[in-house]
N, C-alpha and C. Protein backbone atom coordinates (compact mmCIF):
# COMPACT_ATOMS: atom_id res chain seq x y z
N UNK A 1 10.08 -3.07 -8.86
CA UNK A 1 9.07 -3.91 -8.20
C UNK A 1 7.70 -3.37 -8.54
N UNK A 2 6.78 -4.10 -8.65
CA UNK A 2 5.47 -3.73 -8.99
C UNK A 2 4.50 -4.10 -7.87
N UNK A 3 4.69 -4.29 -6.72
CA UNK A 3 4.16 -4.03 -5.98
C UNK A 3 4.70 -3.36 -4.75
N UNK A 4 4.36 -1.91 -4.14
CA UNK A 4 4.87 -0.82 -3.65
C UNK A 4 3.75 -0.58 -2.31
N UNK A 5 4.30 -0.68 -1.27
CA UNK A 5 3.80 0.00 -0.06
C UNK A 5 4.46 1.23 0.34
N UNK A 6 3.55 2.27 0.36
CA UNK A 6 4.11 3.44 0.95
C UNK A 6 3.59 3.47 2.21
N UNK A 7 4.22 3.91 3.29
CA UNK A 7 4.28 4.19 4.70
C UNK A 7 5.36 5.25 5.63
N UNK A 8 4.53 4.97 6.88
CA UNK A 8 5.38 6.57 7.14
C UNK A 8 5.66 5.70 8.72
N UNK A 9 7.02 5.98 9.48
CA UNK A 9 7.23 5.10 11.16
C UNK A 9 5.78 5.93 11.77
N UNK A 10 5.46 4.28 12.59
CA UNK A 10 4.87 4.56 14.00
C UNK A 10 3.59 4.43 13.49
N UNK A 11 3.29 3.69 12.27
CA UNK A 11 1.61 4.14 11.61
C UNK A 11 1.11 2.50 11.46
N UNK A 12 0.02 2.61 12.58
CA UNK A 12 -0.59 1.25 12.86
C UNK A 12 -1.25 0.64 11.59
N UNK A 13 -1.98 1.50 10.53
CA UNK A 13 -2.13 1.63 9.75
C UNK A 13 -1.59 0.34 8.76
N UNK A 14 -0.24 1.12 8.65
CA UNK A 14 0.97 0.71 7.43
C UNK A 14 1.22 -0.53 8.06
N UNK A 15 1.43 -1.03 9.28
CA UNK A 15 1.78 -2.36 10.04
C UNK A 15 0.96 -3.34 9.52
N UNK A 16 -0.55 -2.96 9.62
CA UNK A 16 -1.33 -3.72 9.22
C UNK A 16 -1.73 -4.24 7.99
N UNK A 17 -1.48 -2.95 6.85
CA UNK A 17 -1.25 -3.84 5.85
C UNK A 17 0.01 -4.51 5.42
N UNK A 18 0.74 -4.45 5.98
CA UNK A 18 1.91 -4.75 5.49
C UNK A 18 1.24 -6.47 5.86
N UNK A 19 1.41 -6.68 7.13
CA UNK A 19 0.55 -7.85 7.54
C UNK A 19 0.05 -8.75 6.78
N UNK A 20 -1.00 -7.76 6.21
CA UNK A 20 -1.75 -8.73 5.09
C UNK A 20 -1.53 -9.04 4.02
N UNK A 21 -0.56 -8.28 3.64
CA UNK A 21 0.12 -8.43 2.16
C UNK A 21 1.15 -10.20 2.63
N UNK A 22 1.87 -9.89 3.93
CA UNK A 22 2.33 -10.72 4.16
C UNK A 22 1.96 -12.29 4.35
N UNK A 23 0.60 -12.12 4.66
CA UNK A 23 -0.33 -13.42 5.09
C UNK A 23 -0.89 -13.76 3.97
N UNK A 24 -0.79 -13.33 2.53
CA UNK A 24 -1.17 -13.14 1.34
C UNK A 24 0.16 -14.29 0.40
N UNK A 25 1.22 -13.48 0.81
CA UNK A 25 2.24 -14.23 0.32
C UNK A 25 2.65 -13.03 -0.90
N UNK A 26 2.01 -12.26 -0.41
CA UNK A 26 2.57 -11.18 -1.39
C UNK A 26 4.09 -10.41 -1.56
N UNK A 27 4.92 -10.39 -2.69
CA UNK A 27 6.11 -9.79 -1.95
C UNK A 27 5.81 -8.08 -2.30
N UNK A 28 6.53 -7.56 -1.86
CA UNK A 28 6.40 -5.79 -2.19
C UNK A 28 7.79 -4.94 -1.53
N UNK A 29 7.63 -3.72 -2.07
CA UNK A 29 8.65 -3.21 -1.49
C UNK A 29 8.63 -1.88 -0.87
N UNK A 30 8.79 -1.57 0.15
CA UNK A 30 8.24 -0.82 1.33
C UNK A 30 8.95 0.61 1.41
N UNK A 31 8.35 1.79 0.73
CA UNK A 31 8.73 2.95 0.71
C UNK A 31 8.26 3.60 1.70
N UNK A 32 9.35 3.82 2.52
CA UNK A 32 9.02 4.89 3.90
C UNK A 32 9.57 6.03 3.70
N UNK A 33 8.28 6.87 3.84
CA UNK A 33 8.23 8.80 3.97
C UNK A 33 9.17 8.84 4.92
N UNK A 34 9.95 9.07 5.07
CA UNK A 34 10.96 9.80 5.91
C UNK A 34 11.64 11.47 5.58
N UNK A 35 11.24 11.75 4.34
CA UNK A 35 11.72 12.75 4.04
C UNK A 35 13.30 12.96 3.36
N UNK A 36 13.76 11.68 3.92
CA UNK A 36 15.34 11.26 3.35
C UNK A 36 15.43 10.66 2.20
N UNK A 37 15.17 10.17 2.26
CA UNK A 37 14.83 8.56 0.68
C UNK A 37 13.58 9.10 -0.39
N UNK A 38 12.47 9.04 0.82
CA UNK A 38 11.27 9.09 -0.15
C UNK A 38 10.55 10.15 0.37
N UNK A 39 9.79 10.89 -0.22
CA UNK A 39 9.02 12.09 0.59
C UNK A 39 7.41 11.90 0.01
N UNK A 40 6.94 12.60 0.73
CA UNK A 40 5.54 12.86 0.46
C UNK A 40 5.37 13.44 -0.85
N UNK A 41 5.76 14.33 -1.01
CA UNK A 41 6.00 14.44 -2.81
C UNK A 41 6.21 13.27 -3.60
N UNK A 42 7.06 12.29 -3.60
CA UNK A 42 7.47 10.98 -4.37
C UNK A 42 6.50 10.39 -4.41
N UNK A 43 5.07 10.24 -3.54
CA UNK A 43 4.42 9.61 -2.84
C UNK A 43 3.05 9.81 -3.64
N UNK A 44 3.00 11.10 -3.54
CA UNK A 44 1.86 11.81 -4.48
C UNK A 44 2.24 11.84 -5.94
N UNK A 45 2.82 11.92 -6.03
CA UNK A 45 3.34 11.84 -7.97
C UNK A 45 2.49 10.59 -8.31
N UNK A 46 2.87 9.63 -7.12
CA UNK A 46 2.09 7.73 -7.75
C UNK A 46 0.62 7.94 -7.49
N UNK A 47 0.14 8.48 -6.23
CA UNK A 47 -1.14 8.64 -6.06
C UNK A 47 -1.77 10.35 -5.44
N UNK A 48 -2.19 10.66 -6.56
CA UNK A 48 -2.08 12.39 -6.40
C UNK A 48 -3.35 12.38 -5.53
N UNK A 49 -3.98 13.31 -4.38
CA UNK A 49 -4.68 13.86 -3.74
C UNK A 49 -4.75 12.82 -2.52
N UNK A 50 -4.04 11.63 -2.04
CA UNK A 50 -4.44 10.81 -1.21
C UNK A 50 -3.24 11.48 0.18
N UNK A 51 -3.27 11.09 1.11
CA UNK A 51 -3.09 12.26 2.04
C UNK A 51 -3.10 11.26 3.43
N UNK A 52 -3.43 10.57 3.23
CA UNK A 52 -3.27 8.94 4.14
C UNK A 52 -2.01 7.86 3.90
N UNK A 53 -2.07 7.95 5.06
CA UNK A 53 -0.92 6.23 4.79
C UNK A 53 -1.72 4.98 5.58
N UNK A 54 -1.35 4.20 5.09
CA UNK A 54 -0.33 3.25 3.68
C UNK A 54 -1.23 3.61 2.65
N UNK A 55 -0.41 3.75 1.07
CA UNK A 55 -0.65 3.42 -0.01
C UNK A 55 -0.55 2.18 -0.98
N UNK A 56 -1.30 1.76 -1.51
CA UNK A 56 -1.03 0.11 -1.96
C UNK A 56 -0.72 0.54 -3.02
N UNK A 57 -0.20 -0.43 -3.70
CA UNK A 57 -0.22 -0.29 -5.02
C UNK A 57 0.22 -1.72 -5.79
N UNK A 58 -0.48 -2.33 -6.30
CA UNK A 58 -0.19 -4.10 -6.67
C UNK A 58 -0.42 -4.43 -7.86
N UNK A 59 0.50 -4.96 -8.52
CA UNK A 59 1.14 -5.02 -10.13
C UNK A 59 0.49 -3.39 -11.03
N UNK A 60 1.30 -2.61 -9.94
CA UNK A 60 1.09 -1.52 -10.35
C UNK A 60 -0.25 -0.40 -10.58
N UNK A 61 -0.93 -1.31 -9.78
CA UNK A 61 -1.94 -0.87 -9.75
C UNK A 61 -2.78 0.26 -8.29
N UNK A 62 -3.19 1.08 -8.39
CA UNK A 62 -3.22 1.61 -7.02
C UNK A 62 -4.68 1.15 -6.29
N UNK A 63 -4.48 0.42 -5.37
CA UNK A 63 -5.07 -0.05 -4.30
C UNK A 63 -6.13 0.90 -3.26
N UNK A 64 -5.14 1.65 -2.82
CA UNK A 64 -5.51 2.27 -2.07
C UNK A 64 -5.07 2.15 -0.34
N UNK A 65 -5.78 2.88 0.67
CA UNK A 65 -5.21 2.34 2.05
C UNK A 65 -5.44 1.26 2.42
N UNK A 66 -5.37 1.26 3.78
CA UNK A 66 -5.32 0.04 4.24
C UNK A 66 -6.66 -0.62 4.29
N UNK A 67 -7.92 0.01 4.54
CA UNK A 67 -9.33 -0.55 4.52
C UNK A 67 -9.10 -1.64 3.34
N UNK A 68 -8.57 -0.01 1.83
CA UNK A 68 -9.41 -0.74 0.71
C UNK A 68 -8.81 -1.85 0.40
N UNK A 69 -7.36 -2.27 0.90
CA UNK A 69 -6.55 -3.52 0.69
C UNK A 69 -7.29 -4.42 1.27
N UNK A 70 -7.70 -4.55 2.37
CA UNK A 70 -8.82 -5.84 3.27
C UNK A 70 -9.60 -5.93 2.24
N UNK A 71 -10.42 -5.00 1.66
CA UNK A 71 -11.65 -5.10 0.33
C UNK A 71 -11.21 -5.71 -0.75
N UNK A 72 -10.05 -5.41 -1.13
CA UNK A 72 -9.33 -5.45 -2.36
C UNK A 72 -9.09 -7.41 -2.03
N UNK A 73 -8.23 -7.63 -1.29
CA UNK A 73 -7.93 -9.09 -0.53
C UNK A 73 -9.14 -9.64 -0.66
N UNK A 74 -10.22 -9.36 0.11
CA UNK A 74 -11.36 -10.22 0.00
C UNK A 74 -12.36 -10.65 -1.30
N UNK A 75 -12.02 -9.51 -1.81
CA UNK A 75 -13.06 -10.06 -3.36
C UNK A 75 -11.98 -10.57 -4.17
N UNK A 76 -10.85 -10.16 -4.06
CA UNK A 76 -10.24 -11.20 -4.73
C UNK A 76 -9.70 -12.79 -4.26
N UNK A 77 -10.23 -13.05 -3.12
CA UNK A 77 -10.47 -14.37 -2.89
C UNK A 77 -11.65 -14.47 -3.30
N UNK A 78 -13.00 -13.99 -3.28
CA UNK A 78 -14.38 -14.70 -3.73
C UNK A 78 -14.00 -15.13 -5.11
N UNK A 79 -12.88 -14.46 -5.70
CA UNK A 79 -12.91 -14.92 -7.29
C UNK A 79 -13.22 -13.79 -7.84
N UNK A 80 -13.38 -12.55 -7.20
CA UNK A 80 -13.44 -10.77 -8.15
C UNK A 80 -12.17 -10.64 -8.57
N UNK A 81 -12.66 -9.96 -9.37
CA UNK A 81 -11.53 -8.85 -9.83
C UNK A 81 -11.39 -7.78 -9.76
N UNK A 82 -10.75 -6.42 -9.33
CA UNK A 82 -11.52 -5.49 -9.47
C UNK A 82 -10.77 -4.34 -10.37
């Protein structure tokens, strides 16, 4: 999948973008830090020094948290690119 949410339970954060990805019509696929499956290591390999959750990442591209996804969403409705 090329578009990847990382998130960790209980993170209002990660809810919210997930949200918007959803209200977007975006599909993605939702890697939760649990330490079992996916870890914070797995996590950083895709985006090294970031230390926050959620991580975006859309047609492979890294996004960023959840702010920069609202940013990211909005100029790319004005017709940006970024």
């Amino acid at each position: 999948m090329e578009n990847i949410i990382w998130t960790k339970l209980n993170c209002p954060y990660c809810t919210r973008a997930k949200n918007m990805l959803d209200e977007e019509g975006i599909k993605y696929e939702v890697r939760l830090v649990d330490e079992v499956k996916w870890t914070n290591d797995n996590m950083l390999k895709m985006a090294p020094n970031e230390l926050t959750y959620p991580q975006v990442f859309l047609a492979e591209k890294h996004v960023g948290g959840c702010d920069d996804l609202e940013a990211y969403l909005m100029l790319r409705e004005m017709g940006i690119e970024t």
